[in-house]
Structure formats: C-alpha cells, structure tokens
Protein backbone atom coordinates (compact mmCIF):
# COMPACT_ATOMS: atom_id res chain seq x y z
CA UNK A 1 21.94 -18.23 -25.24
CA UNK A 2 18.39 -19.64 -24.54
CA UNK A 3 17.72 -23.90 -25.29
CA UNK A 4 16.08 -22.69 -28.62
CA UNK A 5 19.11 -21.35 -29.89
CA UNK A 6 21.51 -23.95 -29.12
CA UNK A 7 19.42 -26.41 -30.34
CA UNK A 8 19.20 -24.55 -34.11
CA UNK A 9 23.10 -24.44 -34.31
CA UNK A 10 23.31 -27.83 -32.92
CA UNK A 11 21.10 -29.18 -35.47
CA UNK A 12 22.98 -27.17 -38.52
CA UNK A 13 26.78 -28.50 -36.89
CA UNK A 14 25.89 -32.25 -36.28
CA UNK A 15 23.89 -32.03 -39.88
CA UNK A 16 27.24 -30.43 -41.89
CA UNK A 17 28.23 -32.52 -45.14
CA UNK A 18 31.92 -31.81 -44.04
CA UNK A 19 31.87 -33.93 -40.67
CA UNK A 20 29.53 -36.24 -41.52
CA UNK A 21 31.88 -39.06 -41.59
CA UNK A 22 33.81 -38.33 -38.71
CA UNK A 23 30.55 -37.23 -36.37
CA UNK A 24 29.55 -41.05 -37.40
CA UNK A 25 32.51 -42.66 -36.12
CA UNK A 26 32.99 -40.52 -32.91
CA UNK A 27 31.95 -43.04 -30.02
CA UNK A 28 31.44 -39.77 -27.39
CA UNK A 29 29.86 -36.71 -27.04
CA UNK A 30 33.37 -35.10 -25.80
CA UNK A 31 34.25 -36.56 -29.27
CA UNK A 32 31.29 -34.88 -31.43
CA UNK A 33 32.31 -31.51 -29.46
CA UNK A 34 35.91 -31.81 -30.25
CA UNK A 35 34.54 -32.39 -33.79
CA UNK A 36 32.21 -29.44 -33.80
CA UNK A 37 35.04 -26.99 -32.75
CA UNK A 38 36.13 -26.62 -36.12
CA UNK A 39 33.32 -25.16 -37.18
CA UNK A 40 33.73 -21.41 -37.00
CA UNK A 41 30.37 -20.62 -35.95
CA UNK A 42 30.04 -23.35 -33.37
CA UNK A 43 30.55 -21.31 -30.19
CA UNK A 44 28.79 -23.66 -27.91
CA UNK A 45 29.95 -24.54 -24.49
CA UNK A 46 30.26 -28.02 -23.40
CA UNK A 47 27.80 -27.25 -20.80
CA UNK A 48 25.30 -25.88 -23.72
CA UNK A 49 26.02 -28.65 -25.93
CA UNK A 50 25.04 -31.40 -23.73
CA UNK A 51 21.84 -29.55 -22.58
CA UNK A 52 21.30 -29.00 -26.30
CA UNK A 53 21.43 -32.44 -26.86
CA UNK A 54 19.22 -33.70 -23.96
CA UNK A 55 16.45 -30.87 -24.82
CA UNK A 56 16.65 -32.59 -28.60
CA UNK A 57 16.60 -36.39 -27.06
CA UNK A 58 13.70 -35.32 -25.14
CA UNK A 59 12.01 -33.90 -28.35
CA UNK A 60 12.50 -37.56 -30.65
C-alpha cells in the first residue's frame, strides 16, 4: 500500500463519529491503533500507521 493510501484511510478512521471520544482520550499511538482495529476496513499495519501518521505531521 503506497503513503497516499494509508494516509486516506487514516484520515477517514481517526475522523469516524463512532471513536471520536475514545481516539480523544487515548494518550498513545499503540492506543489510537488498538482503537482503530475495530474498524473493519482498517487493515493498516502498525508499521503503516505510524508512517501514515508522520507523512500527515509532516504535511500540517
């Protein structure tokens, strides 16, 4: 999966009405990716989700 695409379904997970509460309390990323399991399209890797979250850092 190339940066592109793990940034789009990184955005729609951390943006989902359903978690929002939770993803604001977590105090980790393993936390947010324990989090963003449940979702059954989130297929991400911890490896992809933390370079998906750098390459979106980088980007603000």
């Amino acid at each position: 999966m190339d940066i592109e695409e793990i940034k789009h379904m990184l955005f729609h997970a951390l943006t989902e009405e359903s978690l929002a509460m939770r993803l604001d309390a977590a105090k980790s990323q393993q936390e947010v990716y324990e989090i963003l399991q449940e979702l059954s399209y989130f297929t991400l890797s911890m490896e992809e989700f933390q370079q998906g979250i750098k390459a979106m850092q980088e980007e603000a």
